[in-house]
Protein backbone atom coordinates (compact mmCIF):
# COMPACT_ATOMS: atom_id res chain seq x y z
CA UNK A 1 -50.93 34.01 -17.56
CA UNK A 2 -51.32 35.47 -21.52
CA UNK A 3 -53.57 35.09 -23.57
CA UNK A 4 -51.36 33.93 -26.44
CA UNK A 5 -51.58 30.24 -26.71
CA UNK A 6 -49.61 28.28 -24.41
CA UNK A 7 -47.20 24.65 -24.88
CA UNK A 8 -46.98 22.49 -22.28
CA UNK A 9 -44.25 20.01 -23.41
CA UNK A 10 -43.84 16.57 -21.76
CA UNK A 11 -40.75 15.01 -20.23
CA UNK A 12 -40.71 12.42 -17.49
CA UNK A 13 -44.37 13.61 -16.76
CA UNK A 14 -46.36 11.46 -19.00
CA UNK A 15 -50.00 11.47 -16.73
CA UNK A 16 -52.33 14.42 -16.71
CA UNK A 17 -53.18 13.85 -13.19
CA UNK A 18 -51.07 15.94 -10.71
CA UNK A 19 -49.34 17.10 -13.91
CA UNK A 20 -48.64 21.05 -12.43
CA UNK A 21 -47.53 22.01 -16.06
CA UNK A 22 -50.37 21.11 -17.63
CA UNK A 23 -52.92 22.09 -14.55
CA UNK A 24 -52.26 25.65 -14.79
CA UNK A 25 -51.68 25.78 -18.59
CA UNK A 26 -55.38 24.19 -18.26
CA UNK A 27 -56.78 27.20 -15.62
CA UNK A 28 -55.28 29.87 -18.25
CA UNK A 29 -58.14 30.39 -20.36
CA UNK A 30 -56.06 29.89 -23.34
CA UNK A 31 -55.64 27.68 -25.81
CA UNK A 32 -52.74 24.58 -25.60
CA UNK A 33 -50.66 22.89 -27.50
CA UNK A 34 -49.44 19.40 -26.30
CA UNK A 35 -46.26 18.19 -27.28
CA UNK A 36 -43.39 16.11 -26.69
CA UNK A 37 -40.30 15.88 -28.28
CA UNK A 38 -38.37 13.19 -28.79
CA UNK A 39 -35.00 13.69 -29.53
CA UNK A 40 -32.56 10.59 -29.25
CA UNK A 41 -31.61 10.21 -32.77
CA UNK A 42 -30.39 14.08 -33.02
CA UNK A 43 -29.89 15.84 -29.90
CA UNK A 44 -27.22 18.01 -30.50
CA UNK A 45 -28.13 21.65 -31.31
CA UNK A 46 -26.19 24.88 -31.25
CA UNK A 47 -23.97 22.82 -28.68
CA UNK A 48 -27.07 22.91 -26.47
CA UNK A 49 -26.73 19.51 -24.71
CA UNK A 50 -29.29 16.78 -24.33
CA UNK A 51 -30.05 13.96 -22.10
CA UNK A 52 -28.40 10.54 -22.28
CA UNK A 53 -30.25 8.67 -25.55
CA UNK A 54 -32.94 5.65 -23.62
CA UNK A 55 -31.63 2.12 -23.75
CA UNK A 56 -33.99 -0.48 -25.55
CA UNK A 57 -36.20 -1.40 -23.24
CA UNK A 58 -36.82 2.20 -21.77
CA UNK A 59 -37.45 3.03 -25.55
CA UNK A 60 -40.22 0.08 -25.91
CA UNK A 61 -41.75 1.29 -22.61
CA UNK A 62 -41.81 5.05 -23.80
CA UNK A 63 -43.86 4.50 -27.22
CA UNK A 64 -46.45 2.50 -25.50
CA UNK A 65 -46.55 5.49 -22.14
CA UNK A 66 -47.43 7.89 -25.40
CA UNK A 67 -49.63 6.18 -26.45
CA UNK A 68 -51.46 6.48 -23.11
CA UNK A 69 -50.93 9.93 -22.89
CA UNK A 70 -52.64 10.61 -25.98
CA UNK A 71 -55.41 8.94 -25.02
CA UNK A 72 -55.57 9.83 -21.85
CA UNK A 73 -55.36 13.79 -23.48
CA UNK A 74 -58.14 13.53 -26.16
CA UNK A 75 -60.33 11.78 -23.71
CA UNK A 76 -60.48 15.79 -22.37
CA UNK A 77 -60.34 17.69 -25.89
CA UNK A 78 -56.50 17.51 -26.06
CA UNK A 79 -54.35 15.36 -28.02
CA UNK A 80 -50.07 14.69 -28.12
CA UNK A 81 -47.90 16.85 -30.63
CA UNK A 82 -45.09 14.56 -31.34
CA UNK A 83 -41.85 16.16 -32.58
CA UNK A 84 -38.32 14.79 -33.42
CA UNK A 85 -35.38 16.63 -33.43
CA UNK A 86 -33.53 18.66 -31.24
CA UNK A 87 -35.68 20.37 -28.57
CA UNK A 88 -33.69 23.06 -28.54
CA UNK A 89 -34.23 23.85 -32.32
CA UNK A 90 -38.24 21.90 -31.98
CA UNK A 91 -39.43 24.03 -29.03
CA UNK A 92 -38.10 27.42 -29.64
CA UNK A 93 -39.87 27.18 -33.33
CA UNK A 94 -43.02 25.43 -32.36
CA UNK A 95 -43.33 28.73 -30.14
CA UNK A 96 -42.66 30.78 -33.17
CA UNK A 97 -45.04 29.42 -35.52
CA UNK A 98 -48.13 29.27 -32.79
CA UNK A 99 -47.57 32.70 -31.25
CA UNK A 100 -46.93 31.31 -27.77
CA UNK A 101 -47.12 33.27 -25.08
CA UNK A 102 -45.81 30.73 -22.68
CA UNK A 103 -43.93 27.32 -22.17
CA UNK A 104 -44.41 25.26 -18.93
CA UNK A 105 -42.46 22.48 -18.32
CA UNK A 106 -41.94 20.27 -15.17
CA UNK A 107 -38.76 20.44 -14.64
CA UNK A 108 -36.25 17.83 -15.06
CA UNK A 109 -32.66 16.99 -12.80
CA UNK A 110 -30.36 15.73 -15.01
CA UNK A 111 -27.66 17.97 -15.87
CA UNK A 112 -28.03 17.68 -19.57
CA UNK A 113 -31.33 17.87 -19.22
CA UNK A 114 -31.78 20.75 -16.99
CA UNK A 115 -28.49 22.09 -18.85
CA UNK A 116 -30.88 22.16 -22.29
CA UNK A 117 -33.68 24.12 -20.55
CA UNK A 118 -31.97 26.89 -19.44
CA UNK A 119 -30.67 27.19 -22.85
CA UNK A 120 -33.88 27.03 -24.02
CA UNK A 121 -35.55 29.33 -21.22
CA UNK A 122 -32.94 32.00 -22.88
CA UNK A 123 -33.60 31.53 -26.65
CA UNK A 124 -37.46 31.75 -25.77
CA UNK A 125 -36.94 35.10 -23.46
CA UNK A 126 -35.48 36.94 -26.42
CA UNK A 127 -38.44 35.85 -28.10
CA UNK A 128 -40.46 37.67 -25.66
CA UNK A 129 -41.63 34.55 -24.20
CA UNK A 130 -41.55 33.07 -20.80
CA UNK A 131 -41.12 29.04 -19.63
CA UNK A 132 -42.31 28.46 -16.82
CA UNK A 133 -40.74 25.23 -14.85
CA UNK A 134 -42.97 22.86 -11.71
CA UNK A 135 -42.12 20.08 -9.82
CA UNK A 136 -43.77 16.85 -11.16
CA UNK A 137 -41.30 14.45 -10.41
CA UNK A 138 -40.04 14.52 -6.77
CA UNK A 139 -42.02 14.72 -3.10
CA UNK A 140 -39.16 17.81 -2.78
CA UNK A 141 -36.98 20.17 -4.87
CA UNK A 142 -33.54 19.19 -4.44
CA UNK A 143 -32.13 22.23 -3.55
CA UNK A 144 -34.67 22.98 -0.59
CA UNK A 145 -33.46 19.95 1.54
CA UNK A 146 -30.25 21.33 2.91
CA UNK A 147 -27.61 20.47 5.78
CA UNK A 148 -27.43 23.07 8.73
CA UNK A 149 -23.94 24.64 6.70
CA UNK A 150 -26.22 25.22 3.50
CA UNK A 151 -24.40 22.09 1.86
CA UNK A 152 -25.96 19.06 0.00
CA UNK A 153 -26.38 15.64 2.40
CA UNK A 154 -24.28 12.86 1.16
CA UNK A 155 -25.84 9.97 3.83
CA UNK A 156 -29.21 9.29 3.18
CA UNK A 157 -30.81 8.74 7.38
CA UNK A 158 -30.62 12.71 7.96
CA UNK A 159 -31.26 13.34 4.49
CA UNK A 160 -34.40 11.52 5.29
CA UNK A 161 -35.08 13.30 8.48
CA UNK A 162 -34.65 16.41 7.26
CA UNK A 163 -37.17 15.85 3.97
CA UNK A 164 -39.62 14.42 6.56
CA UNK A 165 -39.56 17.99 8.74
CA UNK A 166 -40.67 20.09 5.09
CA UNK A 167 -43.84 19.72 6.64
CA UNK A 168 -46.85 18.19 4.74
CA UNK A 169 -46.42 16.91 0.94
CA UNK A 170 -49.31 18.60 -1.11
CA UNK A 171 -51.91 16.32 -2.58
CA UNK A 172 -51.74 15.62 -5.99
CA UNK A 173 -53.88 17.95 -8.36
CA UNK A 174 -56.72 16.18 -10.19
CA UNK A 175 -56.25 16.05 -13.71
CA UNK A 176 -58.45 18.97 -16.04
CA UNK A 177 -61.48 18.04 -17.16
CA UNK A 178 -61.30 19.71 -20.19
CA UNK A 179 -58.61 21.25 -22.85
CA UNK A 180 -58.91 23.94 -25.02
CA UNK A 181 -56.81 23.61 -28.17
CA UNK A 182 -54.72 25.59 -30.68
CA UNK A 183 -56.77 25.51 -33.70
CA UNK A 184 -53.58 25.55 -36.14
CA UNK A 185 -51.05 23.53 -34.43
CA UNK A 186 -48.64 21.67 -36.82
CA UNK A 187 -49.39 17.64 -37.16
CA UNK A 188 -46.17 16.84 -35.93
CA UNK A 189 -44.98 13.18 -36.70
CA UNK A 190 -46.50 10.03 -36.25
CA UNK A 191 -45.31 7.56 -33.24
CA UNK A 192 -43.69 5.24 -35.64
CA UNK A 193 -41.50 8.24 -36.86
CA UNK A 194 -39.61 8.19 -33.56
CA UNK A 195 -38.66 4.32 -34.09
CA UNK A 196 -39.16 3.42 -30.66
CA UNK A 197 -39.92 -0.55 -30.68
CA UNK A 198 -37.03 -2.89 -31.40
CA UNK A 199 -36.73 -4.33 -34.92
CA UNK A 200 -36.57 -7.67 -33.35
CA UNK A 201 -38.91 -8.98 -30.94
CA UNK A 202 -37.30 -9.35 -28.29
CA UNK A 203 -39.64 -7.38 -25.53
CA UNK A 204 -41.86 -10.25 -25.80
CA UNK A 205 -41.76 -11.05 -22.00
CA UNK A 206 -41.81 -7.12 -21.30
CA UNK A 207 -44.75 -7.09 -23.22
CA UNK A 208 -46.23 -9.83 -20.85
CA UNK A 209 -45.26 -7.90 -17.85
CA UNK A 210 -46.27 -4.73 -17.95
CA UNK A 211 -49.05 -2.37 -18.79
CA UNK A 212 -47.19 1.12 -19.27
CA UNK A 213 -49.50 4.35 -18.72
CA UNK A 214 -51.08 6.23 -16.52
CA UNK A 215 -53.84 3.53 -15.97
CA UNK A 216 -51.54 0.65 -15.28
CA UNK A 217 -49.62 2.84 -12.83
CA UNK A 218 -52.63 3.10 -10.85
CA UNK A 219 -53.57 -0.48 -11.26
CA UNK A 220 -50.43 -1.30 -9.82
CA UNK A 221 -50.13 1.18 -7.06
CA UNK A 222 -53.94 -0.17 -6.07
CA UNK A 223 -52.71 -3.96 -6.15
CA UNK A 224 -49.68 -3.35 -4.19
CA UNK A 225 -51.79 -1.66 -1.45
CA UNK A 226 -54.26 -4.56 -1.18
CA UNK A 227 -51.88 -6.88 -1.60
CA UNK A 228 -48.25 -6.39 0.00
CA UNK A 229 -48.13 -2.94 1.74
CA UNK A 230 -48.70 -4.77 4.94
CA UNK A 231 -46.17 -7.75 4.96
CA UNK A 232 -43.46 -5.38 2.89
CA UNK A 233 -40.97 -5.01 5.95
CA UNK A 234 -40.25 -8.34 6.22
CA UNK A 235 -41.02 -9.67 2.50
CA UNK A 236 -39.43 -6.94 0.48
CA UNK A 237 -36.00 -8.88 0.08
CA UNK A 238 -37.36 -11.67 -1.46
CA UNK A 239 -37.74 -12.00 -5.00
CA UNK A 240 -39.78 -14.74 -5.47
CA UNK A 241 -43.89 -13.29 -5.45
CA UNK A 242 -45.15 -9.57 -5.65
CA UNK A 243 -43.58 -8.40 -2.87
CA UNK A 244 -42.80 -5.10 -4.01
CA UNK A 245 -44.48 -2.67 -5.87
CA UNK A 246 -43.10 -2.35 -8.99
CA UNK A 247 -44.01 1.17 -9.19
CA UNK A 248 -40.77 1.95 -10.54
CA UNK A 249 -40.88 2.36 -14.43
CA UNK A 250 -44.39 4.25 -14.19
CA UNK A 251 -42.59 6.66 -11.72
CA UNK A 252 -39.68 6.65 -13.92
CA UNK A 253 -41.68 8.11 -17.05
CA UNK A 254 -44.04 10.05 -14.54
CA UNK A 255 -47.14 8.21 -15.33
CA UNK A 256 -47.79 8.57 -11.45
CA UNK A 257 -46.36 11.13 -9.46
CA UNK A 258 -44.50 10.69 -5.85
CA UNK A 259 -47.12 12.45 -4.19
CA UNK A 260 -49.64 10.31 -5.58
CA UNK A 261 -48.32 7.60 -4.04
CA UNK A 262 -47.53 9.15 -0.60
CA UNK A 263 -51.03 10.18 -0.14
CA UNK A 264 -52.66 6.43 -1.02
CA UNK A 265 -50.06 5.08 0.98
CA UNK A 266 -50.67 7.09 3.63
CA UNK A 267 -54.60 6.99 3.10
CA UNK A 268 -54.34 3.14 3.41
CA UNK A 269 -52.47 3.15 6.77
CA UNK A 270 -55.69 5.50 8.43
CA UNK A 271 -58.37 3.60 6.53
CA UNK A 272 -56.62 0.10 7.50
CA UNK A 273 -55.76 1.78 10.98
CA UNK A 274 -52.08 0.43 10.22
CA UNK A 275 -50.02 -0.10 13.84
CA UNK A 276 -47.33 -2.30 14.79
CA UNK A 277 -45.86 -3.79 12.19
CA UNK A 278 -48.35 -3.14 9.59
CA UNK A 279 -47.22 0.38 9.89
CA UNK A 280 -43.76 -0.35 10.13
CA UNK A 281 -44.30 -2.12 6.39
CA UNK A 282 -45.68 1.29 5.06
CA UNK A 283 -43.75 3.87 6.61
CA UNK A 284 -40.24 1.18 5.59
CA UNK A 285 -42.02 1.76 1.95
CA UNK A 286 -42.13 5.54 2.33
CA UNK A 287 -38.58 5.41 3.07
CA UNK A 288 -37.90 3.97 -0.54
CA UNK A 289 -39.57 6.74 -2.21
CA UNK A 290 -36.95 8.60 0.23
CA UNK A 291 -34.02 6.57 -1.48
CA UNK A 292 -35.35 7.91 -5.05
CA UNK A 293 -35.91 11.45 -3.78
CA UNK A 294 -31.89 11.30 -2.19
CA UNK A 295 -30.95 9.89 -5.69
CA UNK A 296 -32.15 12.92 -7.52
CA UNK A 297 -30.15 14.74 -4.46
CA UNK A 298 -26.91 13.77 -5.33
CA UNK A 299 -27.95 14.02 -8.88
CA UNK A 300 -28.54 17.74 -8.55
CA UNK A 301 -25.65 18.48 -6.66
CA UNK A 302 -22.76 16.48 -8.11
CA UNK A 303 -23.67 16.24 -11.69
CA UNK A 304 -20.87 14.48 -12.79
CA UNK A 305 -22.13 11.59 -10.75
CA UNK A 306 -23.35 9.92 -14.14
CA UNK A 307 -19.48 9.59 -15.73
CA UNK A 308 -17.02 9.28 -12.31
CA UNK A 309 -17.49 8.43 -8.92
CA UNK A 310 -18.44 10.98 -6.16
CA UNK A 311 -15.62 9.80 -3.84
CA UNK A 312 -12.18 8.94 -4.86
CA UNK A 313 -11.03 6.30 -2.50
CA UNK A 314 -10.99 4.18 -5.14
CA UNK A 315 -9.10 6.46 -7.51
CA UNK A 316 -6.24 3.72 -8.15
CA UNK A 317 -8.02 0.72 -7.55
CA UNK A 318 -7.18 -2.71 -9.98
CA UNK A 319 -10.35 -2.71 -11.88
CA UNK A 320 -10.08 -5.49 -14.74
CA UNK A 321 -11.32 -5.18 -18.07
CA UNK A 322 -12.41 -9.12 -19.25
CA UNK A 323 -14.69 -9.07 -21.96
CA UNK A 324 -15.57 -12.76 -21.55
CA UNK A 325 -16.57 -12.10 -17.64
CA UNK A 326 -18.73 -9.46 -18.81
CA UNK A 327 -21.10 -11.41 -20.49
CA UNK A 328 -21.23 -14.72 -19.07
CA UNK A 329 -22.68 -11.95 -16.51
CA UNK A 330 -24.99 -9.91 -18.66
CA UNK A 331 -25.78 -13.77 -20.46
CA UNK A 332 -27.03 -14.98 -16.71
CA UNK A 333 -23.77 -17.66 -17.33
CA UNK A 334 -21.79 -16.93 -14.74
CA UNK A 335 -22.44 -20.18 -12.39
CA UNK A 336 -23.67 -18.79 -9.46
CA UNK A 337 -28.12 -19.25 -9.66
CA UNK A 338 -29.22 -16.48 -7.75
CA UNK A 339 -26.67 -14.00 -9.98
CA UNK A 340 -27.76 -15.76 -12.92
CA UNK A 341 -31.89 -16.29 -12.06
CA UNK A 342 -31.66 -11.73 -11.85
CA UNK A 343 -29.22 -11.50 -14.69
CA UNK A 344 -32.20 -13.60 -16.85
CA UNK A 345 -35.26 -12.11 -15.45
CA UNK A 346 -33.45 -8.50 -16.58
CA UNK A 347 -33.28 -9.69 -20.03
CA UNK A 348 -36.87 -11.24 -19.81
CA UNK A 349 -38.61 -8.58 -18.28
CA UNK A 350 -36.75 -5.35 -18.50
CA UNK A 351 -36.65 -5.72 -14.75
CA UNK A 352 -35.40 -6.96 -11.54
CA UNK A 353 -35.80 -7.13 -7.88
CA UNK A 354 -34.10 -4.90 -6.09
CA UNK A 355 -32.48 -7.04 -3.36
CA UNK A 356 -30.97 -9.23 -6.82
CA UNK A 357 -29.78 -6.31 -8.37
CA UNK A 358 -27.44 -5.82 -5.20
CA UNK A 359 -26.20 -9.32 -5.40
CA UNK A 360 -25.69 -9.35 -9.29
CA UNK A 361 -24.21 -5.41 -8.81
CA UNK A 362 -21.55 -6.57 -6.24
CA UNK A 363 -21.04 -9.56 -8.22
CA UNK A 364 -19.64 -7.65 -11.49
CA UNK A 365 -17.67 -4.82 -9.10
CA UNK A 366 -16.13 -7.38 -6.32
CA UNK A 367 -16.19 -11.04 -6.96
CA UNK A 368 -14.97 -9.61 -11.45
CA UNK A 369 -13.43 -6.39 -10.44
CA UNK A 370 -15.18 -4.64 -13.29
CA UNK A 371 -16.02 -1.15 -12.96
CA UNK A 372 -19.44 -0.06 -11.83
CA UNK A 373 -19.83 2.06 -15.60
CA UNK A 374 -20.14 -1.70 -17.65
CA UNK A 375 -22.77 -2.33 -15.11
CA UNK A 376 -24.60 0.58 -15.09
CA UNK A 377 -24.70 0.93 -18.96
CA UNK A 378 -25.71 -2.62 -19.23
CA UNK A 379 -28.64 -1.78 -16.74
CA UNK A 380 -29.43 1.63 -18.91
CA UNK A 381 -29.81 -0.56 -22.11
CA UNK A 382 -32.38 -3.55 -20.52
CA UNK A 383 -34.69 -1.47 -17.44
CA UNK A 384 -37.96 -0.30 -18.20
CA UNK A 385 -36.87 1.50 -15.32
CA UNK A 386 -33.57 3.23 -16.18
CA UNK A 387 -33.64 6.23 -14.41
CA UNK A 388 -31.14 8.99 -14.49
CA UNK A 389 -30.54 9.59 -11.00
CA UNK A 390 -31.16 5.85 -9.20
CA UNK A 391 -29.37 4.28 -11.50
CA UNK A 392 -25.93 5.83 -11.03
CA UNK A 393 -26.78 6.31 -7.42
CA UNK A 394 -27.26 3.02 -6.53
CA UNK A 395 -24.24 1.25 -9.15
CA UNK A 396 -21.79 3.73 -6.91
CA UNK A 397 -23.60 2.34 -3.91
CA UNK A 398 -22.86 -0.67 -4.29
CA UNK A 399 -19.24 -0.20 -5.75
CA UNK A 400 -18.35 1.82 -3.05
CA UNK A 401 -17.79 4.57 -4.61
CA UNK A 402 -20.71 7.04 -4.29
CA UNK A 403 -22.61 8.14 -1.27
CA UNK A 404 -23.74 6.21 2.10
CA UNK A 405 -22.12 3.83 0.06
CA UNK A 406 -21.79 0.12 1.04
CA UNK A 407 -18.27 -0.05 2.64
CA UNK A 408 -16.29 -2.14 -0.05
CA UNK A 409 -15.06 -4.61 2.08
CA UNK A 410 -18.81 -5.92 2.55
CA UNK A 411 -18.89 -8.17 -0.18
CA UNK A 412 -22.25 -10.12 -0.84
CA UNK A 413 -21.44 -14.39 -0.96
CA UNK A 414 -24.35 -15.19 -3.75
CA UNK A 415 -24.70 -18.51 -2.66
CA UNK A 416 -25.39 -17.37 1.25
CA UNK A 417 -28.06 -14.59 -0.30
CA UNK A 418 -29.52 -17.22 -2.88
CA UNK A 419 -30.25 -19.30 0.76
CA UNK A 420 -31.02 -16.56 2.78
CA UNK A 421 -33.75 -14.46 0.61
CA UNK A 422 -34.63 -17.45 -1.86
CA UNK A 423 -34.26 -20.42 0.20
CA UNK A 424 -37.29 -22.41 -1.55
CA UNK A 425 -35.77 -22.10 -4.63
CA UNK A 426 -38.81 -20.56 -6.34
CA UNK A 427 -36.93 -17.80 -7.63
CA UNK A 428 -33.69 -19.59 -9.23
CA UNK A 429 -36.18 -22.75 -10.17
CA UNK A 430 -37.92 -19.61 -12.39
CA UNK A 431 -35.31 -18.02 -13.86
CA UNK A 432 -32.59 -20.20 -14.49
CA UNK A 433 -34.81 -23.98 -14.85
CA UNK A 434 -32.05 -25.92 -16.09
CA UNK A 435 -31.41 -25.77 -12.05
CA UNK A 436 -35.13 -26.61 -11.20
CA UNK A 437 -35.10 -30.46 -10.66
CA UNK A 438 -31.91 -29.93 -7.93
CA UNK A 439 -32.36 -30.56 -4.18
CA UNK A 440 -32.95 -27.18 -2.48
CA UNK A 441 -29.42 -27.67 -0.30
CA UNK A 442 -27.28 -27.69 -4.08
CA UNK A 443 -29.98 -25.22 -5.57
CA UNK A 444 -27.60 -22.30 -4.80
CA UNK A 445 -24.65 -24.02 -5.04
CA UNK A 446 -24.79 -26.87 -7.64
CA UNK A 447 -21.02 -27.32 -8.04
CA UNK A 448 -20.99 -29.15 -4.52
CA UNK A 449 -23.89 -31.45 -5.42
CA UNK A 450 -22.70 -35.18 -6.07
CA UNK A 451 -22.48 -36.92 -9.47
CA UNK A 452 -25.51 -38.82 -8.84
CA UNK A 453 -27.55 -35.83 -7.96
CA UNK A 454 -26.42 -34.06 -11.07
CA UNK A 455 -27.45 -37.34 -13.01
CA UNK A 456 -30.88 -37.64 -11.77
CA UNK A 457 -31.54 -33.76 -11.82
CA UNK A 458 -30.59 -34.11 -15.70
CA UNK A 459 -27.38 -31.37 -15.34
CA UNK A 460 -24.42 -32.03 -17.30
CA UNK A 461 -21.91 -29.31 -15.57
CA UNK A 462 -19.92 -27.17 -18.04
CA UNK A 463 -22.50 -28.25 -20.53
CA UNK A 464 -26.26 -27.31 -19.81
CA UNK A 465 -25.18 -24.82 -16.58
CA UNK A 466 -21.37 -23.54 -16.11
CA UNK A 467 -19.23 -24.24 -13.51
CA UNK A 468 -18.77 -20.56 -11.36
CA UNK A 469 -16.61 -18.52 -13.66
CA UNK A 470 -14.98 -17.36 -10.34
CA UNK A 471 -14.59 -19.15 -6.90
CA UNK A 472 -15.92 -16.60 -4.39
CA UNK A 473 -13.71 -17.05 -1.67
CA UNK A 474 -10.65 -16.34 -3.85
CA UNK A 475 -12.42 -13.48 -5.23
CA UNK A 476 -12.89 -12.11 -1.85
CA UNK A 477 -9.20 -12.39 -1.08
CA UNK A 478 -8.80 -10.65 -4.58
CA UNK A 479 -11.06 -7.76 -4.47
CA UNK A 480 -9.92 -7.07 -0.31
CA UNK A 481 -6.26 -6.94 -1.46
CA UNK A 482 -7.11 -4.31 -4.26
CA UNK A 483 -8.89 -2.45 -2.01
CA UNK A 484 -5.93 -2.67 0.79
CA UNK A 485 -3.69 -1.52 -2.16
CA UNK A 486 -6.05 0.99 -2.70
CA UNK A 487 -5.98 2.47 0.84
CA UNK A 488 -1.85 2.28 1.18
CA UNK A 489 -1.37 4.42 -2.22
């Protein structure tokens, strides 16, 4: 490639393993410099733009995944430059000052993010060097899955099909063995310079729940393929257990790559000699990382999918602004236990099950008529997994709004999904256990139970759970006639 030193400078890649950026930088023959730069506090440079600042909990899980990486690097010669600043100002003069010959990046979707690079791509050019951009992050490039007119798909099925006939996914690369470094690199800043944990302690049950690197990624991929790949069809939707992977935040900061997990997956359906339904479980996993892969899709394509909705239907639609609705819902307060048991396990974990965050996401846009942004910023601020393109995607989803989108007339009754997907109780007797000593037939709907049943399960209502800050079948009635309105105008 050159044989003036070379930067390969992490993004949502954090791994070494199938890490293209940092393979070829390591089959060079040159000498490497490591860095990422973090660049939250001050991203605005030369009106270059920069991607959206991480919420909170992304932030917690991002100083531990550098940790990892660092590790994970000087276990093969190599260790993490950390910068702060601007990239655009951090990477163009780290280049300078090491003589680099060459930049590589895997490249990112987000159209401040990908926005930044070329930017960057052009300062470095005039500096008679070249950046070179990979795929890390997706199974397929959004712009090579295309509709027979040349056009972006907007419904996921033949999205699907058509990522399915690319042909084979490439395996994943194996990590280097060995990295050769720039003797003179700069020190760069210590972790605790970027001010990544929260001040107050409040990632305590994060803490408890996850393991972030490159390690725990595969720790978890290995225990989900032991454990649930086989029952996942039919067990996915409920929240109670490991039922799902939980693969999410580690493919969110790249500490495993999609093809990573396509190949085990698909390794453990010929070693298992998966048929039937077994099969069905893995290949109805598959489709999930298909769901992520169409996110990044729409991401690519409509980039002002992150601020407005992709479809205007909804254009003059009666959204309400009530501050107090808000956050009895982000509080887990609003009266309903399966909305609330999510809402709580969010704020305890930095995560939530997927069929949940459906229920609680139709909740705030249907039953409170409160735009899908609230939501989705709320969800930005407390995910480990807060990802760029998924979670827009799937708050226009389920508003309506964006594409394949739930029709808005289907609007989820949280008391007949809190029966249907949790009907033991284990989940809402976790989360919300004020609730836990109630009957399963009031568990999901404790405003019906009777006064003695209250008394002896030790609930006061109003007092130690609310009454539902809404009645859903009045909200129903509420949110269909805004969307008849809606259809007339």
């Amino acid at each position: 490639m050159t044989d003036r030193p070379l930067i390969v400078w992490f993004r949502q890649d954090l791994r070494i393993a199938d890490n293209p950026a940092l393979h070829r930088a390591s089959r060079s023959g040159s000498r490497l410099v490591c860095v990422y730069v973090h660049e939250d506090d001050d991203p605005a440079h030369d009106d270059v733009p920069a991607p959206r600042p991480l919420g909170g909990a992304a932030r917690w899980w991002l100083h531990r995944s550098l940790l990892a990486l660092d590790a994970d690097l000087r276990a093969i010669g190599g260790r993490l430059l950390l910068l702060k600043g601007p990239a655009a100002r951090e990477i163009p003069a780290l280049a300078r000052r090491i003589g680099a010959g060459a930049v590589l990046i895997n490249r990112v979707y987000d159209p401040e993010g990908a926005a930044r690079d070329r930017a960057i791509g052009e300062r470095l050019k005039a500096d008679g060097i070249h950046m070179a951009g990979h795929n890390a992050l997706l199974l397929h490039e959004p712009w090579t899955i295309e509709t027979k007119t040349g056009g972006p798909y907007q419904v996921f099925t033949p999205f699907w099909r058509a990522a399915r006939d690319k042909g084979e996914i490439p395996p994943p690369l194996a990590a280097p063995d060995r990295l050769d470094l720039v003797e003179d690199a700069p020190e760069g800043v210590p972790l605790a310079a970027l001010d990544l944990l929260p001040r107050i302690d409040w990632a305590g049950g994060i803490a408890a729940s996850w393991t972030p690197g490159s390690a725990g990624a595969r720790d978890r991929l290995a225990g989900f393929l032991n454990r649930a790949l086989t029952g996942y069809k039919p067990d996915r939707d409920r929240p109670a257990g490991e039922t799902t992977s939980r693969l999410s935040p580690h493919l969110r900061f790249g500490e495993i790559g999609p093809r990573t997990v396509w190949h085990a997956v698909h390794h453990a359906i010929e070693a298992q000699g998966l048929t039937g339904p077994a099969r069905a479980s893995a290949d109805t996993f598959l489709t999930e990382l298909g769901w992520r892969e169409f996110s990044y899709h729409l991401l690519h394509h409509f980039p002002h999918l992150p601020a407005r909705d992709l479809k205007e239907t909804l254009t003059g639609f009666p959204w309400r602004e009530d501050a107090a609705a808000l956050d009895a819902w982000q509080r887990g307060r609003t009266g309903y236990p399966i909305v609330d048991a999510g809402m709580r396990q969010l704020w305890h974990t930095g995560w939530m099950h997927n069929r949940v965050r459906m229920v609680v996401a139709s909740f705030l846009v249907k039953h409170l008529m409160i735009w899908w942004k609230p939501g989705e910023a709320w969800f930005w601020d407390t995910l480990v997994d807060a990802d760029p393109a998924s979670n827009t995607a799937s708050w226009q989803w389920s508003a309506g709004t964006g594409a394949d989108a739930a029709p808005y007339f289907r609007i989820f009754n949280p008391v007949l999904q809190g029966e249907r997907f949790d009907g033991d109780g284990a989940y809402v007797r976790r989360w919300v256990p004020e609730l836990a000593k109630l009957p399963d037939r009031y568990l999901h709907k404790p405003w019906t139970a009777p006064a003695s049943v209250l008394a002896t399960a030790g609930i006061r209502p109003g007092q130690t759970y609310p009454a539902p800050i809404v009645d859903h079948d009045q909200a129903r009635e509420r949110a269909l006639a805004g969307y008849a309105q809606t259809r007339k105008e």
